[in-house]
PDB file of N, CA and C in Angstrom:
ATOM      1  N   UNK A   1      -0.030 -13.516   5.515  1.00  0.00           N
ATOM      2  CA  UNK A   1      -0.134 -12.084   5.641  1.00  0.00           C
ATOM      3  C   UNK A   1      -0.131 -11.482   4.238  1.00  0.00           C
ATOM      4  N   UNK A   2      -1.067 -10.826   3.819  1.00  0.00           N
ATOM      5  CA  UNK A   2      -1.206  -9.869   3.006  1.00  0.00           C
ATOM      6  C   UNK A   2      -0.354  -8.329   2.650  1.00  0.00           C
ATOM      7  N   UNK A   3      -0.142  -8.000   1.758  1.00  0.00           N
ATOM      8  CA  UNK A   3       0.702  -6.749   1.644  1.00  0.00           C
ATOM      9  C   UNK A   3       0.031  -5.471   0.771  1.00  0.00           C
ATOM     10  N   UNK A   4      -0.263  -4.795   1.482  1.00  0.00           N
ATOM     11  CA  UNK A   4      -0.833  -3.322   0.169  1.00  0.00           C
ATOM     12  C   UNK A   4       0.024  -3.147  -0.766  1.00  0.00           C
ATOM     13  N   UNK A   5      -0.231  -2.639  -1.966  1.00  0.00           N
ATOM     14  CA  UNK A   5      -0.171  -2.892  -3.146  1.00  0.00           C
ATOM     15  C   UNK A   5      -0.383  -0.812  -3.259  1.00  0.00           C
ATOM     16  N   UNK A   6       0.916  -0.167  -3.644  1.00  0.00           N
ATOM     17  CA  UNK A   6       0.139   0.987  -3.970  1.00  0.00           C
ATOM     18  C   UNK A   6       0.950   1.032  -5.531  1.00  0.00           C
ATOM     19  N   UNK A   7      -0.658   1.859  -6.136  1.00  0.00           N
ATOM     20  CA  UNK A   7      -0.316   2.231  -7.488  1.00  0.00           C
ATOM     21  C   UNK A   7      -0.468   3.541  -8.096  1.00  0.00           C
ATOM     22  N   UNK A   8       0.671   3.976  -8.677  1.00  0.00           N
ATOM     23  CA  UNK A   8       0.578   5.194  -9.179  1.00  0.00           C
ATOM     24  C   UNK A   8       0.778   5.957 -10.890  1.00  0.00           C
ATOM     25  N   UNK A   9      -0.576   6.516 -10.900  1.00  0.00           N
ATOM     26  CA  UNK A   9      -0.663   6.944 -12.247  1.00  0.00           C
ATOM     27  C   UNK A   9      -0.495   7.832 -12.544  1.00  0.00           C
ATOM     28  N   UNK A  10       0.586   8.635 -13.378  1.00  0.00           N
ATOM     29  CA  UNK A  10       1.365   9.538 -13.526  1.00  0.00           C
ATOM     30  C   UNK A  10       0.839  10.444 -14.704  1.00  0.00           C
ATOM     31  N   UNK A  11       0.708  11.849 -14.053  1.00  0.00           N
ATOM     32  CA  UNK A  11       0.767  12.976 -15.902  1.00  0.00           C
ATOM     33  C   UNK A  11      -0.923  12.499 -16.248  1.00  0.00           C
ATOM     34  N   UNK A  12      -1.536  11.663 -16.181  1.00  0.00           N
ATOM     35  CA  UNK A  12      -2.843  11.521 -16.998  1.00  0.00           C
ATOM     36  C   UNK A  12      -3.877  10.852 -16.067  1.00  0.00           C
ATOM     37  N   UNK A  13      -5.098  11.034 -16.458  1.00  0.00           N
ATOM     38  CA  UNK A  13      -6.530  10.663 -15.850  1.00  0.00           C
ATOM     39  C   UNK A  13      -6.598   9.231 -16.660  1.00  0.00           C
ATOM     40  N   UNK A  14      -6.975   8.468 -16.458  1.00  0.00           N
ATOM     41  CA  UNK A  14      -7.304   6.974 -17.119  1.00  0.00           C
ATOM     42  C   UNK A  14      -8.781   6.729 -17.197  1.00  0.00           C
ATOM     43  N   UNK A  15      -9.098   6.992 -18.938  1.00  0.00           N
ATOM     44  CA  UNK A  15     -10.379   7.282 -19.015  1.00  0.00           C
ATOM     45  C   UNK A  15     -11.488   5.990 -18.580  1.00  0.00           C
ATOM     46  N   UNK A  16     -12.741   6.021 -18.418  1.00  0.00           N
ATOM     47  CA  UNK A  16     -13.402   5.279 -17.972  1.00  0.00           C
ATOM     48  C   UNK A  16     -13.490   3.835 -18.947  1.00  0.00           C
ATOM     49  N   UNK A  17     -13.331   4.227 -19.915  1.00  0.00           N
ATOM     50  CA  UNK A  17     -13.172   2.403 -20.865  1.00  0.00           C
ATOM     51  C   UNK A  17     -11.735   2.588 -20.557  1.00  0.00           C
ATOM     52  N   UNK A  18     -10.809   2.742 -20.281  1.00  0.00           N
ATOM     53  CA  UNK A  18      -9.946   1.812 -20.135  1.00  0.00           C
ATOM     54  C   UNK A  18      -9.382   1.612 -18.913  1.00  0.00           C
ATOM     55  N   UNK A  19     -10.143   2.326 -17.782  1.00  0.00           N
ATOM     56  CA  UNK A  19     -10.315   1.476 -16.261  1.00  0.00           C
ATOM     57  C   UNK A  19     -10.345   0.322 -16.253  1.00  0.00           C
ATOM     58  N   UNK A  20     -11.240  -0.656 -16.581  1.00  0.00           N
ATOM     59  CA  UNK A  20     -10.962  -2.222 -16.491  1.00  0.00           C
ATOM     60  C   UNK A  20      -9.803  -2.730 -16.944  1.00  0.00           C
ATOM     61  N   UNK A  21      -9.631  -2.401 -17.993  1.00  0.00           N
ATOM     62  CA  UNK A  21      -7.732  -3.292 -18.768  1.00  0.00           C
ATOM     63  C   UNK A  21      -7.133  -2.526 -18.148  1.00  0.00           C
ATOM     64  N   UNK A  22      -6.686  -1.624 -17.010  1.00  0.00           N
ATOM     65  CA  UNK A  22      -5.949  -1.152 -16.213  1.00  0.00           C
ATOM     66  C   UNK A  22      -5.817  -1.621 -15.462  1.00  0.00           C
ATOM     67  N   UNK A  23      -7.350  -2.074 -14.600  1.00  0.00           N
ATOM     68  CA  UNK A  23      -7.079  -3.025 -13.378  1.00  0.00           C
ATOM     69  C   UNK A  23      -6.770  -4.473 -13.831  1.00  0.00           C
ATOM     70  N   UNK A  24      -7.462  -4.956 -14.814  1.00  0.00           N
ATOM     71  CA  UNK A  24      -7.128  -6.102 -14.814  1.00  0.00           C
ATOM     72  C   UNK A  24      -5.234  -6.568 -15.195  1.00  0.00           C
ATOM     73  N   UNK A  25      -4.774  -5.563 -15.991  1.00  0.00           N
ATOM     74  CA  UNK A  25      -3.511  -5.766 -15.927  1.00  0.00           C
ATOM     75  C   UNK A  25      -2.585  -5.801 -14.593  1.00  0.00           C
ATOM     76  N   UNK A  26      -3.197  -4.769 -13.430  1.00  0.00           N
ATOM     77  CA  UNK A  26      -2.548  -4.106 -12.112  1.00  0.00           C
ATOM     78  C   UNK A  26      -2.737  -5.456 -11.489  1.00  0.00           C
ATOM     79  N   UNK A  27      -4.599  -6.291 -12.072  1.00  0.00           N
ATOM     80  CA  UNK A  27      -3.802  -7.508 -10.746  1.00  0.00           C
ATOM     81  C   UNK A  27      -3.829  -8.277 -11.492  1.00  0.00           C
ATOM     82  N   UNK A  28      -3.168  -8.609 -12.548  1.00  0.00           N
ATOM     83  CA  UNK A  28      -2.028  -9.336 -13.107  1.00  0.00           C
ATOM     84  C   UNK A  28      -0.623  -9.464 -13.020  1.00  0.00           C
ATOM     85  N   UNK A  29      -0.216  -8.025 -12.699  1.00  0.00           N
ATOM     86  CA  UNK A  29       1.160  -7.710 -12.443  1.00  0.00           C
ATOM     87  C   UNK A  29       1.214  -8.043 -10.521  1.00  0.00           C
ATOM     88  N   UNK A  30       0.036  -7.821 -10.169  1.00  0.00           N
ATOM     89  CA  UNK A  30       0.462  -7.934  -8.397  1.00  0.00           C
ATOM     90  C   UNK A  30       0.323  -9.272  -8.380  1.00  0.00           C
ATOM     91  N   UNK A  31      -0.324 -10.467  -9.184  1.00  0.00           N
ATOM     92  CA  UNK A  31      -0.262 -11.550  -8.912  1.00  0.00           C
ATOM     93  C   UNK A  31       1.530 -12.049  -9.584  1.00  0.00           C
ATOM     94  N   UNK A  32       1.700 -11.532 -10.388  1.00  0.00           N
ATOM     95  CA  UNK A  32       3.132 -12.037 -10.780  1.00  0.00           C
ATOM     96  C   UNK A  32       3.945 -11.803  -9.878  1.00  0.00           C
ATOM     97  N   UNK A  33       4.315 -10.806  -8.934  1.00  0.00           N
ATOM     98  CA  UNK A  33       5.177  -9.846  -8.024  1.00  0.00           C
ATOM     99  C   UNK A  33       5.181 -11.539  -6.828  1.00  0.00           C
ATOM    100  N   UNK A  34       3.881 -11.296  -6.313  1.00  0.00           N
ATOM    101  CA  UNK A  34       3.579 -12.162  -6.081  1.00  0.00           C
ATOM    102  C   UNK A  34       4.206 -13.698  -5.932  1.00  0.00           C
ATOM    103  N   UNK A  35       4.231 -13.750  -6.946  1.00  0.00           N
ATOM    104  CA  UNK A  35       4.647 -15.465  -7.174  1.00  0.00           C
ATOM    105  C   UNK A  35       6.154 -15.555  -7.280  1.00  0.00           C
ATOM    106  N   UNK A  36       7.095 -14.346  -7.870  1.00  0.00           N
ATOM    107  CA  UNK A  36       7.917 -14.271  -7.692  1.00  0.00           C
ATOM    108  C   UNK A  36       8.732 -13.953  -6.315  1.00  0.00           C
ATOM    109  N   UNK A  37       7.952 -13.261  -5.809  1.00  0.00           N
ATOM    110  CA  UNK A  37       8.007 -13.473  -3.776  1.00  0.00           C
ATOM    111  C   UNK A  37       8.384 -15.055  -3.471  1.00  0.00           C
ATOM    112  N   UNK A  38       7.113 -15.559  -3.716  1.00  0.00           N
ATOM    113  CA  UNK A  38       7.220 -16.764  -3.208  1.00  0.00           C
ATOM    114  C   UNK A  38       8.358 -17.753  -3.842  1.00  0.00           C
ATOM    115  N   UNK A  39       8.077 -17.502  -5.467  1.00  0.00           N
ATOM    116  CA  UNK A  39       9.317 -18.522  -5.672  1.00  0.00           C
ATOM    117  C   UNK A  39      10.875 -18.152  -5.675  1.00  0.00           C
ATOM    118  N   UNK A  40      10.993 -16.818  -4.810  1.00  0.00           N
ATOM    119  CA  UNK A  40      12.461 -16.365  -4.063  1.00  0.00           C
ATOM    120  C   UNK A  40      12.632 -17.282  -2.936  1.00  0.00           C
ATOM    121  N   UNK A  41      11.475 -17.126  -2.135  1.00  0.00           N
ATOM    122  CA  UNK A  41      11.414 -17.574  -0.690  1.00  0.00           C
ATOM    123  C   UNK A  41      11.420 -16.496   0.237  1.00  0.00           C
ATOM    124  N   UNK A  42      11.284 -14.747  -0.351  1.00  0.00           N
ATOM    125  CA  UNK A  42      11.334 -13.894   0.288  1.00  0.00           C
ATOM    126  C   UNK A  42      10.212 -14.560   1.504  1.00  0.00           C
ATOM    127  N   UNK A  43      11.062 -13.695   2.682  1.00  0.00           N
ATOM    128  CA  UNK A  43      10.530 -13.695   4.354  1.00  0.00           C
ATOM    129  C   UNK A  43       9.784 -12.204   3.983  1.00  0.00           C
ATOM    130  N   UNK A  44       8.681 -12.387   4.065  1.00  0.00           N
ATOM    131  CA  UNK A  44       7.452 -11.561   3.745  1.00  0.00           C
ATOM    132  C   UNK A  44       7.751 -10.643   5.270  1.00  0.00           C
ATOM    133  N   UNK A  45       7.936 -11.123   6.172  1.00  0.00           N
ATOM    134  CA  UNK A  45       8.086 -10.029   7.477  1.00  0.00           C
ATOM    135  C   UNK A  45       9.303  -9.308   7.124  1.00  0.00           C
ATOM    136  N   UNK A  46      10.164  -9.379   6.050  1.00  0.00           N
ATOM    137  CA  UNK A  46      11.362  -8.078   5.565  1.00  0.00           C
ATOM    138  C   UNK A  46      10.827  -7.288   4.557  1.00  0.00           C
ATOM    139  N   UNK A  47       9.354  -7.420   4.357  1.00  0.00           N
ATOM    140  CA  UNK A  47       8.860  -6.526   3.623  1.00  0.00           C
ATOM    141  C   UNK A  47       8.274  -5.277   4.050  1.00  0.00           C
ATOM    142  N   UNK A  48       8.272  -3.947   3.681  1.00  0.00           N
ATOM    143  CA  UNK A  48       7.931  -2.941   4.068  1.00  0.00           C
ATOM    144  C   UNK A  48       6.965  -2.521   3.113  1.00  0.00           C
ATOM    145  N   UNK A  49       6.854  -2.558   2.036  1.00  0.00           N
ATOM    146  CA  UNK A  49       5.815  -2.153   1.461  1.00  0.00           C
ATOM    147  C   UNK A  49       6.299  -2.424  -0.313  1.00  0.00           C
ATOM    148  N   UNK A  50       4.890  -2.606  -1.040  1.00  0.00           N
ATOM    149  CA  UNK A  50       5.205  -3.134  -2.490  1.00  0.00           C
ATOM    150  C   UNK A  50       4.661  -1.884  -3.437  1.00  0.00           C
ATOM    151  N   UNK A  51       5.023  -1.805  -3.922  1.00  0.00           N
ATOM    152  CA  UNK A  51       4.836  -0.301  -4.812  1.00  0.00           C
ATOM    153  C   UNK A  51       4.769  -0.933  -6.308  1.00  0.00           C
ATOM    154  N   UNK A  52       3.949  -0.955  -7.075  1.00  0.00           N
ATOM    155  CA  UNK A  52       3.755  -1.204  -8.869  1.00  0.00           C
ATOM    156  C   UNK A  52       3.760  -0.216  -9.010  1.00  0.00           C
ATOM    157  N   UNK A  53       4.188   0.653 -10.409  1.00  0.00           N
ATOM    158  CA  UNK A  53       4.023   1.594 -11.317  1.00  0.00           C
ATOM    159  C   UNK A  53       4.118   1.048 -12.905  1.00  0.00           C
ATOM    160  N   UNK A  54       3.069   1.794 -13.877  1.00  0.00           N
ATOM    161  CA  UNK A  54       2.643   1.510 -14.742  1.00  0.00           C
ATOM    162  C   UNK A  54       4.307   1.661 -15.914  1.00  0.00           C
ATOM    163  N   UNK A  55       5.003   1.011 -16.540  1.00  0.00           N
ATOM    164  CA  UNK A  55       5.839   1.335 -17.554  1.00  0.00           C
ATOM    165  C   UNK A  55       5.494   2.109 -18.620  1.00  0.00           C
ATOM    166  N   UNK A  56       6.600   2.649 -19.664  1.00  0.00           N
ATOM    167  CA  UNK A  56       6.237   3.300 -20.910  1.00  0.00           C
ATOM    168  C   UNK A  56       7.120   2.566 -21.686  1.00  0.00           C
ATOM    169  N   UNK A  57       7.231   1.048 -21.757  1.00  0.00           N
ATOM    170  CA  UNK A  57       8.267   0.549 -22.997  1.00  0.00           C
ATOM    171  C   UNK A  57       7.648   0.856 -24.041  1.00  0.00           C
ATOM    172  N   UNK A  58       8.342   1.193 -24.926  1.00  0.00           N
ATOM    173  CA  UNK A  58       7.540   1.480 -26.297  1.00  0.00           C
ATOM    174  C   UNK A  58       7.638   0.224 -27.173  1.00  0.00           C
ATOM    175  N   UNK A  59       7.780  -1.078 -26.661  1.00  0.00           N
ATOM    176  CA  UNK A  59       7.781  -2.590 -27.554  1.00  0.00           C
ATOM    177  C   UNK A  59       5.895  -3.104 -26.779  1.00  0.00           C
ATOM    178  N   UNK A  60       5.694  -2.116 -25.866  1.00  0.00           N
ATOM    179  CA  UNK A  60       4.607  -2.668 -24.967  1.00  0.00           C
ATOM    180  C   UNK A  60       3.187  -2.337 -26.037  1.00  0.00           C
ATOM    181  N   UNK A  61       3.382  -1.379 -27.001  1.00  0.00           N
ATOM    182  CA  UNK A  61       2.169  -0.481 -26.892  1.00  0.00           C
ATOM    183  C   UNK A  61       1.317  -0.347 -26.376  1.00  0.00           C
ATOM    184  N   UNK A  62      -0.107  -0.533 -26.385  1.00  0.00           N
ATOM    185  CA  UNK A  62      -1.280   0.317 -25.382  1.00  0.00           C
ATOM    186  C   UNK A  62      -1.700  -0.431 -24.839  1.00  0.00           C
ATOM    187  N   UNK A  63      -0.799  -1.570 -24.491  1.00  0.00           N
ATOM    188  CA  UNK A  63      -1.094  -2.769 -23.237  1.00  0.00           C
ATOM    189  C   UNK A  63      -0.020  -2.179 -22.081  1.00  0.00           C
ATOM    190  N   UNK A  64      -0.273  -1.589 -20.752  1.00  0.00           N
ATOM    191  CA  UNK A  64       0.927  -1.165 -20.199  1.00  0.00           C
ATOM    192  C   UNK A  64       1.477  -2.293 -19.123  1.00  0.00           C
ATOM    193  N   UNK A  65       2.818  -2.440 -19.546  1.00  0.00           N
ATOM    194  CA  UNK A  65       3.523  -3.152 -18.293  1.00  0.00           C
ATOM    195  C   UNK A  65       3.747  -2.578 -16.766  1.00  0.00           C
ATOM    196  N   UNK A  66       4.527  -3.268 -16.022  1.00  0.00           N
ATOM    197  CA  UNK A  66       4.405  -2.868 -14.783  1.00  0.00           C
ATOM    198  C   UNK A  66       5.850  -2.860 -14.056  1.00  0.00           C
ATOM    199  N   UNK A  67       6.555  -2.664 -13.246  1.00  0.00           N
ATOM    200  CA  UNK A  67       7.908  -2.377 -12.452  1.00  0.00           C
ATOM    201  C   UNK A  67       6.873  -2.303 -11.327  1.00  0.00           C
ATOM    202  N   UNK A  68       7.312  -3.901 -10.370  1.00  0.00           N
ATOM    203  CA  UNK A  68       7.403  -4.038  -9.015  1.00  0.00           C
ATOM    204  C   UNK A  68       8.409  -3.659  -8.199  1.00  0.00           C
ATOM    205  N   UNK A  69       8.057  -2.582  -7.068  1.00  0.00           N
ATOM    206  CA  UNK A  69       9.457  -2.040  -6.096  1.00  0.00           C
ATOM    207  C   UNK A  69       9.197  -2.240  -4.990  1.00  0.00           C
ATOM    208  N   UNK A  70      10.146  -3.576  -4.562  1.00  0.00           N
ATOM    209  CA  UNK A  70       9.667  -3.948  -3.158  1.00  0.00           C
ATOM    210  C   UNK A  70      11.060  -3.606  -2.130  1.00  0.00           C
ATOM    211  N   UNK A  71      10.314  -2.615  -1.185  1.00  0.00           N
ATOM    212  CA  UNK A  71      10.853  -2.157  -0.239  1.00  0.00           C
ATOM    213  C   UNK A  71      11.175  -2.571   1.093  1.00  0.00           C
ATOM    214  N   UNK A  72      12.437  -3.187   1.302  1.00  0.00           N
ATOM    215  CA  UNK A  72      12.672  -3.835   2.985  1.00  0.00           C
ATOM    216  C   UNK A  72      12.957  -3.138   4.076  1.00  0.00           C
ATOM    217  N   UNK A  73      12.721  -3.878   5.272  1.00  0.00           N
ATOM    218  CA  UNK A  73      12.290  -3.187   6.538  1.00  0.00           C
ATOM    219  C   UNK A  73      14.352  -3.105   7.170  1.00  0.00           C
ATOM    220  N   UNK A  74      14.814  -4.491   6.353  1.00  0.00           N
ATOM    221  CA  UNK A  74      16.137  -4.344   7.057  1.00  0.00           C
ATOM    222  C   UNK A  74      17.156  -4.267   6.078  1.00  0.00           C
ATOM    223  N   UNK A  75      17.242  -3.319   4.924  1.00  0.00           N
ATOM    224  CA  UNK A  75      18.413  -3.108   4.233  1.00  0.00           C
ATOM    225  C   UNK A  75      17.452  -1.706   3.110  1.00  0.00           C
ATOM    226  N   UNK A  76      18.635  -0.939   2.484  1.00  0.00           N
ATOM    227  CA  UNK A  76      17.816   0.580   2.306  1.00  0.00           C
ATOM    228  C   UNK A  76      18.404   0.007   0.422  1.00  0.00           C
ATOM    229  N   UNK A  77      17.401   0.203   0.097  1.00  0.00           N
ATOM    230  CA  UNK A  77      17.102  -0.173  -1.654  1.00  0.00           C
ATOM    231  C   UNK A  77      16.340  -0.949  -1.643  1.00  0.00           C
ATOM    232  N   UNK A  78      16.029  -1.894  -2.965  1.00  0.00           N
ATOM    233  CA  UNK A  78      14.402  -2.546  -3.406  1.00  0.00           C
ATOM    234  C   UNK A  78      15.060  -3.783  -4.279  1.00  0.00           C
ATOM    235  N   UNK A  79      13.825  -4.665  -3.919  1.00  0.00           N
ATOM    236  CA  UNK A  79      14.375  -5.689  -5.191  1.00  0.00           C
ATOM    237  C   UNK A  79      13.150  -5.388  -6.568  1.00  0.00           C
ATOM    238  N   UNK A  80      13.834  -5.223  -7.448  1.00  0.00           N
ATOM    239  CA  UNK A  80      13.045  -4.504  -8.541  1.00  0.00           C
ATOM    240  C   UNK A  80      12.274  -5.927  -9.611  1.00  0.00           C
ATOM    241  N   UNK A  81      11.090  -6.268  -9.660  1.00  0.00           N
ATOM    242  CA  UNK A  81      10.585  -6.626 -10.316  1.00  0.00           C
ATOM    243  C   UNK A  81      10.014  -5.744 -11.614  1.00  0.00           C
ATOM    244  N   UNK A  82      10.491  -6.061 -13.033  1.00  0.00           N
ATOM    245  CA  UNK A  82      10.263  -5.408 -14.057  1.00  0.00           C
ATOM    246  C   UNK A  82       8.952  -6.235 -14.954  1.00  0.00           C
ATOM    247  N   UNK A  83       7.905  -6.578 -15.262  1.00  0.00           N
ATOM    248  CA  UNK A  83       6.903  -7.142 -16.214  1.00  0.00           C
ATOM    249  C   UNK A  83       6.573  -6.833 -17.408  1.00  0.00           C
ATOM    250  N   UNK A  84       6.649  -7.311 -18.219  1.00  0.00           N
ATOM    251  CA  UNK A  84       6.040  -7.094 -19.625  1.00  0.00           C
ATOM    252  C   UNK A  84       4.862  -6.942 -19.469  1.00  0.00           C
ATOM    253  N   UNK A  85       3.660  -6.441 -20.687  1.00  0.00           N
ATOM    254  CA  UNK A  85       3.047  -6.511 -21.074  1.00  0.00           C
ATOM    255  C   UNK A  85       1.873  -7.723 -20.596  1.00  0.00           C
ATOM    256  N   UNK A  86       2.320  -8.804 -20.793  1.00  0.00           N
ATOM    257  CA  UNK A  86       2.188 -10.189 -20.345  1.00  0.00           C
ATOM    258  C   UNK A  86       2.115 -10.748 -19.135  1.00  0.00           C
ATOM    259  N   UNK A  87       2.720  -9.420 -18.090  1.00  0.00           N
ATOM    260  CA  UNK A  87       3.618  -9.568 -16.797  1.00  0.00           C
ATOM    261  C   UNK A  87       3.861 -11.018 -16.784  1.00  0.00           C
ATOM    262  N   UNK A  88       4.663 -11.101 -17.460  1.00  0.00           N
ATOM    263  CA  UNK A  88       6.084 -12.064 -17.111  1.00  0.00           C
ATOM    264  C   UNK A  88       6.888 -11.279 -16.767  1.00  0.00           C
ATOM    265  N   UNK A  89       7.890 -12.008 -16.207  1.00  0.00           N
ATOM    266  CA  UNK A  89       9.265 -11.009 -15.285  1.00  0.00           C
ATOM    267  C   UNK A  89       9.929 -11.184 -16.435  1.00  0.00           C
ATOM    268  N   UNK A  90      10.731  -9.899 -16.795  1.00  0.00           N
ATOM    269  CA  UNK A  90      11.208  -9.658 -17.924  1.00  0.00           C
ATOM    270  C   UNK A  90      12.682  -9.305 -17.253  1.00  0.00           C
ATOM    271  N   UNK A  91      12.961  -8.461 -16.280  1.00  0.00           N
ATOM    272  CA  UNK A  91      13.918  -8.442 -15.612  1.00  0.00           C
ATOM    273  C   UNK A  91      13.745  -8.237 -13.919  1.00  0.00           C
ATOM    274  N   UNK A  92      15.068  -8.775 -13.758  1.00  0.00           N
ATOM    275  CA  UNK A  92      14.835  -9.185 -11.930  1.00  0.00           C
ATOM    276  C   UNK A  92      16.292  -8.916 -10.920  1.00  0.00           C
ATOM    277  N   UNK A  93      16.214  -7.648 -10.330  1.00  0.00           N
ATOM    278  CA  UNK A  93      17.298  -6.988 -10.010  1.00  0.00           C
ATOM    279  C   UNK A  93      17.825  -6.329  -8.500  1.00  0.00           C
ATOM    280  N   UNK A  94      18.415  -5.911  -7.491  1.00  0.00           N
ATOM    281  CA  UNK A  94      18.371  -5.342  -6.547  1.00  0.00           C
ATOM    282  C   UNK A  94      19.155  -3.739  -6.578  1.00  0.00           C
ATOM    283  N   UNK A  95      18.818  -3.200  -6.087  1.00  0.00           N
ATOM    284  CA  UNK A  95      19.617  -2.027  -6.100  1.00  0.00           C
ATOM    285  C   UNK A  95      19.923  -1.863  -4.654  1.00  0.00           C
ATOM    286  N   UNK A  96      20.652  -0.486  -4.492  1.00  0.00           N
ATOM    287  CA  UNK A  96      20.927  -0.099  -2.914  1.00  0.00           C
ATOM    288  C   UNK A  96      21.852  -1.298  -2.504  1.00  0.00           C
ATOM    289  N   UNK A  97      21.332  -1.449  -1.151  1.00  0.00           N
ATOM    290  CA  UNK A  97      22.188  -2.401  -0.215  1.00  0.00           C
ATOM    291  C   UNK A  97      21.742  -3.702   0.284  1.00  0.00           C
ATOM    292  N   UNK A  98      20.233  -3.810  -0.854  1.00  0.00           N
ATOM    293  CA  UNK A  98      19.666  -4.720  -0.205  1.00  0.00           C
ATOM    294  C   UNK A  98      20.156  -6.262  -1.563  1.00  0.00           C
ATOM    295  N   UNK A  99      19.635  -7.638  -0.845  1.00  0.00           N
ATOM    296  CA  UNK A  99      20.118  -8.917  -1.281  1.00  0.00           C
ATOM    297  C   UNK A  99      19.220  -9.533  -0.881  1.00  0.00           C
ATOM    298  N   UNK A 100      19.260 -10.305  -2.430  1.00  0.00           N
ATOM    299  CA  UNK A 100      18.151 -11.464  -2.166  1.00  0.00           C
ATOM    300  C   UNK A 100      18.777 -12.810  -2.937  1.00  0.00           C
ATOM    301  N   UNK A 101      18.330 -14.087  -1.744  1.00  0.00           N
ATOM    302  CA  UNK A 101      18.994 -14.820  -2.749  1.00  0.00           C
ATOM    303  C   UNK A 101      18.097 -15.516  -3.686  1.00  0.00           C
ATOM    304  N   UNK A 102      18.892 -15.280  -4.659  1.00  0.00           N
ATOM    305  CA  UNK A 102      17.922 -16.271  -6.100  1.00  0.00           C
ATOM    306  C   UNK A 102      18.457 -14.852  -7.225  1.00  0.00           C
ATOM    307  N   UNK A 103      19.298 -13.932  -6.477  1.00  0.00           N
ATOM    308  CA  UNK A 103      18.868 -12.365  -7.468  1.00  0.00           C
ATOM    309  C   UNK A 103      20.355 -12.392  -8.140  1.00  0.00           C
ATOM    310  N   UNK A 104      21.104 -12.344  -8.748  1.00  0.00           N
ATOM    311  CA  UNK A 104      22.183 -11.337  -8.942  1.00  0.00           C
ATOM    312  C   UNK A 104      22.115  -9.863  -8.743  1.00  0.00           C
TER     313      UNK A 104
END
């Protein structure tokens, strides 16, 4: 099963040259989210929906990273996937009430 992927670009229009290194970073970062799903062992049916948004680290410069917020169907908070630049998982966290194991 597949999961939508929504992305949101904040305050600015994303001019037409740099549409492609936008997407190509977006599914770079959804393929990382991704793999980190799998190598949790998250049960994909406690997923409610995956949300990326673009970062502003300022170590990133005008390559933008990404913050995965994945939202469950049976506990109220997200397990927060953070990506570099690189999207490598840079940090890996839960908030709210929700638990995952593999997370602190």
């Amino acid at each position: 099963m597949r999961f939508a992927v929504v992305v949101l670009v904040v305050g600015t229009l994303i001019s037409i040259a740099q549409g492609p290194a936008m997407a190509s970073r977006l599914d770079e970062a959804t393929v990382a989210v991704d793999a980190t799903l799998d190598r949790l062992k998250v049960d994909r049916s406690r997923i409610r929906s995956i949300y990326l948004a673009p970062d502003d680290h300022p170590n990133d410069g005008p390559v933008p990273s990404y913050t995965g917020w994945i939202a469950f169907n049976d506990c109220r908070g997200n397990l927060v996937v953070d990506l570099s630049a690189t999207a490598s998982v840079r940090a890996l966290y839960t908030t709210g009430a929700c638990t995952v194991p593999g997370v602190d």
